[in-house]
PDB file of N, CA and C in Angstrom:
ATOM      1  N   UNK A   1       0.833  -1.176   0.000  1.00  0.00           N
ATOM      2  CA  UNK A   1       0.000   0.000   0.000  1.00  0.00           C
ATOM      3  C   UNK A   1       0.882   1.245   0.000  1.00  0.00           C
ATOM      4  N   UNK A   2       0.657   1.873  -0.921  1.00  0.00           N
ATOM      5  CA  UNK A   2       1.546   3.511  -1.236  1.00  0.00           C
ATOM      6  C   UNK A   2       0.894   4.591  -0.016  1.00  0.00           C
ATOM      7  N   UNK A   3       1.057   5.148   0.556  1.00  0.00           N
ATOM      8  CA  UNK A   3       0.179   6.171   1.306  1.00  0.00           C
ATOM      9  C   UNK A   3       0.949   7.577   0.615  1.00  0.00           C
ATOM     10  N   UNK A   4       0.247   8.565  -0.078  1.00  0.00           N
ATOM     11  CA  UNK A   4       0.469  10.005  -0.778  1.00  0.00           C
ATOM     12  C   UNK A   4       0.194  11.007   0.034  1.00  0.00           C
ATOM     13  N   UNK A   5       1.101  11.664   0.797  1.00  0.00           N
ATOM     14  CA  UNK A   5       0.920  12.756   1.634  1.00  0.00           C
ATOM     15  C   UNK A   5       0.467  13.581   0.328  1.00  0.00           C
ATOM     16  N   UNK A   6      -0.688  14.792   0.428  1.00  0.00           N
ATOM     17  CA  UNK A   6      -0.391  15.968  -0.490  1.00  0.00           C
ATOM     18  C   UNK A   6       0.065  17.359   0.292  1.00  0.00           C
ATOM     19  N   UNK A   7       1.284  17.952   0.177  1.00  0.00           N
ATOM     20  CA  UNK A   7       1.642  19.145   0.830  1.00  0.00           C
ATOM     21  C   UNK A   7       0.854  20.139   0.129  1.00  0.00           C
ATOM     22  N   UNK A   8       0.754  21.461   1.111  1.00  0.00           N
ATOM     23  CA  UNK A   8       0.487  22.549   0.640  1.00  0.00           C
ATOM     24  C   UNK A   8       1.949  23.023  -0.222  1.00  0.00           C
ATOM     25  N   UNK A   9       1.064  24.634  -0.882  1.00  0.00           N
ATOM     26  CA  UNK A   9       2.036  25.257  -1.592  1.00  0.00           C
ATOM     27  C   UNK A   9       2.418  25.968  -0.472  1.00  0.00           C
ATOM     28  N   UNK A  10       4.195  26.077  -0.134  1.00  0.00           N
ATOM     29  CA  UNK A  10       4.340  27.126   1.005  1.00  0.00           C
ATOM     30  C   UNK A  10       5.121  28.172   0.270  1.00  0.00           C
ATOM     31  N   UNK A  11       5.125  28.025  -1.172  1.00  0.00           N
ATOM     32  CA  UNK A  11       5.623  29.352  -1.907  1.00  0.00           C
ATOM     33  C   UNK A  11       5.063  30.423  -1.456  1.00  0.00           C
ATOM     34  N   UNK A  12       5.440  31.469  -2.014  1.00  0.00           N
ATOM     35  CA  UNK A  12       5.019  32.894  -1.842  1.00  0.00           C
ATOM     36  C   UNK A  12       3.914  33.219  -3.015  1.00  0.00           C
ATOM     37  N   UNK A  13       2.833  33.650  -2.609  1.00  0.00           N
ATOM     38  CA  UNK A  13       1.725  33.645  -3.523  1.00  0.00           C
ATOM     39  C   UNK A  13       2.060  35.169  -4.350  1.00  0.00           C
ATOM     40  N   UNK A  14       2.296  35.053  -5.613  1.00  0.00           N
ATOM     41  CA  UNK A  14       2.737  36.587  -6.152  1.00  0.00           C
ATOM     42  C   UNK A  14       1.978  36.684  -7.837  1.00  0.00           C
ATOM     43  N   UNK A  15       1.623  37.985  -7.393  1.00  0.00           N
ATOM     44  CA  UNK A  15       0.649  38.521  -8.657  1.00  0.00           C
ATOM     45  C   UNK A  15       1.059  38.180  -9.856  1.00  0.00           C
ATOM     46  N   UNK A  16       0.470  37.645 -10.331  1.00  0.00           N
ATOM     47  CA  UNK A  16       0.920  36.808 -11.892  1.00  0.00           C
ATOM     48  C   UNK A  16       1.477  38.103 -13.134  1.00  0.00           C
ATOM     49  N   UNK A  17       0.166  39.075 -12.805  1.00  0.00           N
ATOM     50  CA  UNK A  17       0.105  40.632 -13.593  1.00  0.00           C
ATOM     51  C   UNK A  17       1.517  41.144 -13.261  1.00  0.00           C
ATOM     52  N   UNK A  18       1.505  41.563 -12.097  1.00  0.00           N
ATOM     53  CA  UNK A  18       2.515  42.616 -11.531  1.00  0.00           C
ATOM     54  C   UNK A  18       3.747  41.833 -11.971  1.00  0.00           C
ATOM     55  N   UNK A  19       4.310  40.418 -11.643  1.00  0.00           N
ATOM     56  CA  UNK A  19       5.535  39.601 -11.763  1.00  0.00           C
ATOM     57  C   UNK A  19       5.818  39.819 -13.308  1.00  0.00           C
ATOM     58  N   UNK A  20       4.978  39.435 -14.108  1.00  0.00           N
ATOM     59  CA  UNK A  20       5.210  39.642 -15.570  1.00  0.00           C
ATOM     60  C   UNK A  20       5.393  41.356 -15.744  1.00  0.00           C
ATOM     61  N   UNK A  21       4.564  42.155 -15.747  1.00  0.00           N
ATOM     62  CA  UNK A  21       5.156  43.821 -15.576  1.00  0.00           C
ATOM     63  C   UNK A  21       6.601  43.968 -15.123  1.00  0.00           C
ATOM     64  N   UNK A  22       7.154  43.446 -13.728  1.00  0.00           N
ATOM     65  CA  UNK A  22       8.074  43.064 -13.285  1.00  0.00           C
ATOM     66  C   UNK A  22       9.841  42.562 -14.379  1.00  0.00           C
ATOM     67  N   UNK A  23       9.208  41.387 -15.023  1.00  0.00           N
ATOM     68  CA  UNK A  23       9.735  40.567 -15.799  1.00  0.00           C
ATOM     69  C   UNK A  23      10.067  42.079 -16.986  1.00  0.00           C
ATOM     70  N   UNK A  24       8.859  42.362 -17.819  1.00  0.00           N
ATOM     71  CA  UNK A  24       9.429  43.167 -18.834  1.00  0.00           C
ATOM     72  C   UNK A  24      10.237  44.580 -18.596  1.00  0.00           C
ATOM     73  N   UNK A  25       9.568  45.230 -17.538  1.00  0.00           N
ATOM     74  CA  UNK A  25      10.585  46.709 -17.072  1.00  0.00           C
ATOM     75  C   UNK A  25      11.669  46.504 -16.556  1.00  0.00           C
ATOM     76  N   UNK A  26      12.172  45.132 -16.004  1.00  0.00           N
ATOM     77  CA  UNK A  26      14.001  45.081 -15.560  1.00  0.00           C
ATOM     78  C   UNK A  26      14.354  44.307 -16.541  1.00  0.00           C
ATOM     79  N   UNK A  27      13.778  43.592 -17.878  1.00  0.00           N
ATOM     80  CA  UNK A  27      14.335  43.348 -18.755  1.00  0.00           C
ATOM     81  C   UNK A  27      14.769  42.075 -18.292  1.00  0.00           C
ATOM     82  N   UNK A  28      14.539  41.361 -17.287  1.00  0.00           N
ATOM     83  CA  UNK A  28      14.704  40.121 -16.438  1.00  0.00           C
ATOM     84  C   UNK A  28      14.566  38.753 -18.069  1.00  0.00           C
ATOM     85  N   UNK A  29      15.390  37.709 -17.774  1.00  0.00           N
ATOM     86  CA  UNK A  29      14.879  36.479 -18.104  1.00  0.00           C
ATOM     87  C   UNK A  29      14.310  35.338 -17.699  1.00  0.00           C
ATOM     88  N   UNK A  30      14.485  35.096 -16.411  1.00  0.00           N
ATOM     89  CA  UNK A  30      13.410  34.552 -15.868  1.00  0.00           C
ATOM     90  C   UNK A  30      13.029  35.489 -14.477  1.00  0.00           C
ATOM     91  N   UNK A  31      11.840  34.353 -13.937  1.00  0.00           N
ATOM     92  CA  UNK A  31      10.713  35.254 -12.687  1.00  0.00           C
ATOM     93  C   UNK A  31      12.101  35.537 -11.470  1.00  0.00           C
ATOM     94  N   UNK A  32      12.552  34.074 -11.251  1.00  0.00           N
ATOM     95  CA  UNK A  32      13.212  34.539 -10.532  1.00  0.00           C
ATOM     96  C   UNK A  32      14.323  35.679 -10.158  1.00  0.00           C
ATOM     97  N   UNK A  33      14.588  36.067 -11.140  1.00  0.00           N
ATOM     98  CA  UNK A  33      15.817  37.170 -11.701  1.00  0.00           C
ATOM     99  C   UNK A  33      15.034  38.282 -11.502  1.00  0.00           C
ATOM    100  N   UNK A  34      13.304  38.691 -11.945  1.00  0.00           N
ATOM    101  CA  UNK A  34      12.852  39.787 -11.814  1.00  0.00           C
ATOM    102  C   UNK A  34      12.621  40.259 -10.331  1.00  0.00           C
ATOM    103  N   UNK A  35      12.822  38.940  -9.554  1.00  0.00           N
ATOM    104  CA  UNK A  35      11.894  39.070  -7.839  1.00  0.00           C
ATOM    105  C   UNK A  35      13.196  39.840  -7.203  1.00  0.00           C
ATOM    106  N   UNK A  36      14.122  39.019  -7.461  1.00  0.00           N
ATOM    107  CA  UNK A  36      15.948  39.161  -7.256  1.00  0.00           C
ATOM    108  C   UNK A  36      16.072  41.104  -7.146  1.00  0.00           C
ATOM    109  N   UNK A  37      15.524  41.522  -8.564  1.00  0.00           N
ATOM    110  CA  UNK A  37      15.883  42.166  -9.008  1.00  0.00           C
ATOM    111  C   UNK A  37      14.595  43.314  -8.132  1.00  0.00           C
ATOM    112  N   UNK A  38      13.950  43.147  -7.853  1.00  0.00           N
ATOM    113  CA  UNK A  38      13.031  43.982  -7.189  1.00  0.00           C
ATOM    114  C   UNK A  38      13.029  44.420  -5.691  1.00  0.00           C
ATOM    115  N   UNK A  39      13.305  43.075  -4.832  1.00  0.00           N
ATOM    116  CA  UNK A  39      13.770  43.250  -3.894  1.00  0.00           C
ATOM    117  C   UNK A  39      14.552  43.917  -3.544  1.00  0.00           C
ATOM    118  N   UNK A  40      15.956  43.967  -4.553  1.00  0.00           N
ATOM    119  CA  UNK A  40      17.101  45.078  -4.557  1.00  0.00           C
ATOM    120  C   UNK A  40      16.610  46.133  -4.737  1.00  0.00           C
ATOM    121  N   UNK A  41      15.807  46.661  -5.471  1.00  0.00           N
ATOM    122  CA  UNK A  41      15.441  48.143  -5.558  1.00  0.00           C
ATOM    123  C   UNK A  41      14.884  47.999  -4.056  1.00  0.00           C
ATOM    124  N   UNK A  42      13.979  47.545  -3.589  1.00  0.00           N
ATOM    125  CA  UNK A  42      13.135  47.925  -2.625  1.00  0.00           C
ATOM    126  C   UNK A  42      14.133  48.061  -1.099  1.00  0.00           C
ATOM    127  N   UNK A  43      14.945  47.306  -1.198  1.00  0.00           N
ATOM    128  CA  UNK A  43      15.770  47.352  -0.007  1.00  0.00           C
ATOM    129  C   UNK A  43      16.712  48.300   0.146  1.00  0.00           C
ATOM    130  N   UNK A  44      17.577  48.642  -1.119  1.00  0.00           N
ATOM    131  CA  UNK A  44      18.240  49.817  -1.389  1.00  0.00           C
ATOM    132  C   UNK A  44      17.783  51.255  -0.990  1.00  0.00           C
ATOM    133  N   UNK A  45      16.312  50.951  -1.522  1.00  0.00           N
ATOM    134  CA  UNK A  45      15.235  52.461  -1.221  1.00  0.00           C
ATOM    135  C   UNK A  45      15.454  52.156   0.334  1.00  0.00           C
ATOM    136  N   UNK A  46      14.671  51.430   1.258  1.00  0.00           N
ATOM    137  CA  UNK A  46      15.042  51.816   2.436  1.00  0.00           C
ATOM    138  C   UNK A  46      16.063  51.692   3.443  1.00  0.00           C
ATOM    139  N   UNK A  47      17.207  51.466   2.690  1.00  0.00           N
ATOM    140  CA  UNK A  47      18.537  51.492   3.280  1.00  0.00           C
ATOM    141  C   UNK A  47      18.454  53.491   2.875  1.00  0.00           C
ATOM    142  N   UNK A  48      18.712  53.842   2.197  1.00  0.00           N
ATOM    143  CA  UNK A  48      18.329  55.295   1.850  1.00  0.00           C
ATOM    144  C   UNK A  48      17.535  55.930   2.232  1.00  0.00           C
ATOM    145  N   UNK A  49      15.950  55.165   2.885  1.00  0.00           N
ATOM    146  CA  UNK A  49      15.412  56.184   3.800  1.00  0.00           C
ATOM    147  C   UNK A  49      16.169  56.526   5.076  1.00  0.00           C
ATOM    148  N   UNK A  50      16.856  55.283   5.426  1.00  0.00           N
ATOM    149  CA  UNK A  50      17.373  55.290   7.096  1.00  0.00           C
ATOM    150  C   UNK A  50      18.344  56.196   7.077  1.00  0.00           C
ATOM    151  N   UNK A  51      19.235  56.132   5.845  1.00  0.00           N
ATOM    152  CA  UNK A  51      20.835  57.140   5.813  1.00  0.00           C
ATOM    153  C   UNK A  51      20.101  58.652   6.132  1.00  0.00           C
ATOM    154  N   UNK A  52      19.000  58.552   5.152  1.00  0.00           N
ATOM    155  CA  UNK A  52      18.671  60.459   5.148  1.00  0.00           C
ATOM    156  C   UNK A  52      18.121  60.703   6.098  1.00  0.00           C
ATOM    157  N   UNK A  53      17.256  59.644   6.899  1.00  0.00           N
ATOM    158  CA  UNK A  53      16.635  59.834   8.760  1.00  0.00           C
ATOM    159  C   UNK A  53      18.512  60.067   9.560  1.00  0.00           C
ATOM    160  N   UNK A  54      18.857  59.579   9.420  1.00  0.00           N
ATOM    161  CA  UNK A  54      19.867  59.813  10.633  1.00  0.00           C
ATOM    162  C   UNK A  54      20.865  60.735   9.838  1.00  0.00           C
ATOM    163  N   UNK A  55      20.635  61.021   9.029  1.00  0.00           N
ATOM    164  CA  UNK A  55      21.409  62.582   8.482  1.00  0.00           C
ATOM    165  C   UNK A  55      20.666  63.702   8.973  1.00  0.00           C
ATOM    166  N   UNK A  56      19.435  63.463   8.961  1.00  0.00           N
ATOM    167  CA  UNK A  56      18.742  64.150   9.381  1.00  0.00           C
ATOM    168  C   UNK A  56      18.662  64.938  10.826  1.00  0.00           C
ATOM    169  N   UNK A  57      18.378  63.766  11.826  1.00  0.00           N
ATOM    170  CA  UNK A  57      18.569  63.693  13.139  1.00  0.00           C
ATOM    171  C   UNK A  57      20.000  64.115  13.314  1.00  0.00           C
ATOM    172  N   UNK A  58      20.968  63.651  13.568  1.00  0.00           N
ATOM    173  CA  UNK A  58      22.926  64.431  12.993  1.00  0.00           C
ATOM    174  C   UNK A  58      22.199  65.585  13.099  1.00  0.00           C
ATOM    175  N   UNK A  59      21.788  66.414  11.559  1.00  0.00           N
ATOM    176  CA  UNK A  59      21.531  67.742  11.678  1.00  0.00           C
ATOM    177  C   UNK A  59      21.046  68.553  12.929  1.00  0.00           C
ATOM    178  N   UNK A  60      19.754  68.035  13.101  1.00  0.00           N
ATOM    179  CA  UNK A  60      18.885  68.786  14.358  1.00  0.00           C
ATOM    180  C   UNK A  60      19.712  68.428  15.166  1.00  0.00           C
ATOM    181  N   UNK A  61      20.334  67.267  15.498  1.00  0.00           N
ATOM    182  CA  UNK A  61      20.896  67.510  16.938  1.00  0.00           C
ATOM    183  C   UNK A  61      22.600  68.489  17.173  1.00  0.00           C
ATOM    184  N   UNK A  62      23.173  68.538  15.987  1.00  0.00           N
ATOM    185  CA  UNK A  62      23.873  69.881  15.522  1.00  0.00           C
ATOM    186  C   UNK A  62      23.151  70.733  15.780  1.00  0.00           C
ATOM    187  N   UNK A  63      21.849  71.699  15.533  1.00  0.00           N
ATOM    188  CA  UNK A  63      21.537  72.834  15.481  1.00  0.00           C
ATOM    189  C   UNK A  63      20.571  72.821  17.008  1.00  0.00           C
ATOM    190  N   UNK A  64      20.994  71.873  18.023  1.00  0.00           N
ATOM    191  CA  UNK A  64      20.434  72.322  19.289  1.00  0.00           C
ATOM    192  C   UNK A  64      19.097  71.576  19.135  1.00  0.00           C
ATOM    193  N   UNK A  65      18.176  71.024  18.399  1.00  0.00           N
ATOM    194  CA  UNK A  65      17.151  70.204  18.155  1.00  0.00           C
ATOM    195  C   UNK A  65      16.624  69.481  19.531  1.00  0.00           C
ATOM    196  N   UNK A  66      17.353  69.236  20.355  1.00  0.00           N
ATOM    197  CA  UNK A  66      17.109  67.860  21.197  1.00  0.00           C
ATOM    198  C   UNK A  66      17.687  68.974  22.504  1.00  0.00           C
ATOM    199  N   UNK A  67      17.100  68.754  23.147  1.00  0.00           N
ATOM    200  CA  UNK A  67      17.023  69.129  24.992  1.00  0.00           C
ATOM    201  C   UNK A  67      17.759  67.808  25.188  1.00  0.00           C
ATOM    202  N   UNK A  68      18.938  67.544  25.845  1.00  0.00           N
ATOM    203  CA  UNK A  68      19.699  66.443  26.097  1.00  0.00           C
ATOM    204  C   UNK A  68      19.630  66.473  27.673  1.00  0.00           C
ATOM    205  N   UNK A  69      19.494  67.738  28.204  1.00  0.00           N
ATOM    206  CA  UNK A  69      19.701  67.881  29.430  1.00  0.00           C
ATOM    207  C   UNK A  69      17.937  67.591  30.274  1.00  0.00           C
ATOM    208  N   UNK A  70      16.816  67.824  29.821  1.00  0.00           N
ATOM    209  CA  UNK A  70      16.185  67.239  29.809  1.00  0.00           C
ATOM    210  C   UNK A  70      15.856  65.654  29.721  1.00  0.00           C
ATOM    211  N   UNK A  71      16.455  65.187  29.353  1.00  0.00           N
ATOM    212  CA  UNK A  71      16.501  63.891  29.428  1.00  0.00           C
ATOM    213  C   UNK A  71      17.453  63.212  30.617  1.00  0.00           C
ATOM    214  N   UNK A  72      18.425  63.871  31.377  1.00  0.00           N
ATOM    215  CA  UNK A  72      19.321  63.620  32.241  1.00  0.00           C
ATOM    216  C   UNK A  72      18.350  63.954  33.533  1.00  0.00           C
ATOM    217  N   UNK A  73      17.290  64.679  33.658  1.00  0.00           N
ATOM    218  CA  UNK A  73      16.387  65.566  34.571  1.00  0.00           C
ATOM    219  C   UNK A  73      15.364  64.193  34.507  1.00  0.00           C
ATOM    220  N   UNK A  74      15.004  63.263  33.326  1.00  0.00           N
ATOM    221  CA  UNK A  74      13.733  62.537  33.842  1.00  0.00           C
ATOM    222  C   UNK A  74      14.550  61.404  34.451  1.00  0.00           C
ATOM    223  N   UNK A  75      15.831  60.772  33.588  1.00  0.00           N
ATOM    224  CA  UNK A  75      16.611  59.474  34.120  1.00  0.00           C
ATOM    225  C   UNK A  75      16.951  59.824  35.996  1.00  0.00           C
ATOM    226  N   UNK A  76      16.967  61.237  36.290  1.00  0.00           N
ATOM    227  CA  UNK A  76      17.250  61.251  37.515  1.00  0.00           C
ATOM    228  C   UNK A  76      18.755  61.082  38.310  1.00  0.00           C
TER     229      UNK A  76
END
């Protein structure tokens, strides 16, 4: 007697539309190369939000931004 487990799909369920859009604007050859290739944009972008947040913060706390001594007054 054979017994046939059937597994689920535990892939990542991804828009058939968008993946193919995907596929032709990075010029990708296969799916996997376009996902590859998307992720990198997307992670890059918020590696670049964080640089310009703490360039940011740097700044204000250069131009006096932050009560520091206030904060030494609640720690006690």
């Amino acid at each position: 007697m054979t017994v046939t487990a059937v597994q689920p799909d535990l892939g990542p369920k991804i828009d058939d539309d968008l993946l193919g859009e995907a596929i032709r604007v990075s010029g990708a050859s296969f799916p996997n190369e376009a996902i590859n290739a998307a992720l990198r944009v997307y992670v890059e972008a918020k590696r670049e939000m964080r640089r310009k947040a703490r360039e940011e913060l740097r700044r204000m706390s250069d131009e006096g931004a932050f009560n520091y001594e206030a904060l030494d007054e609640v720690d006690g």
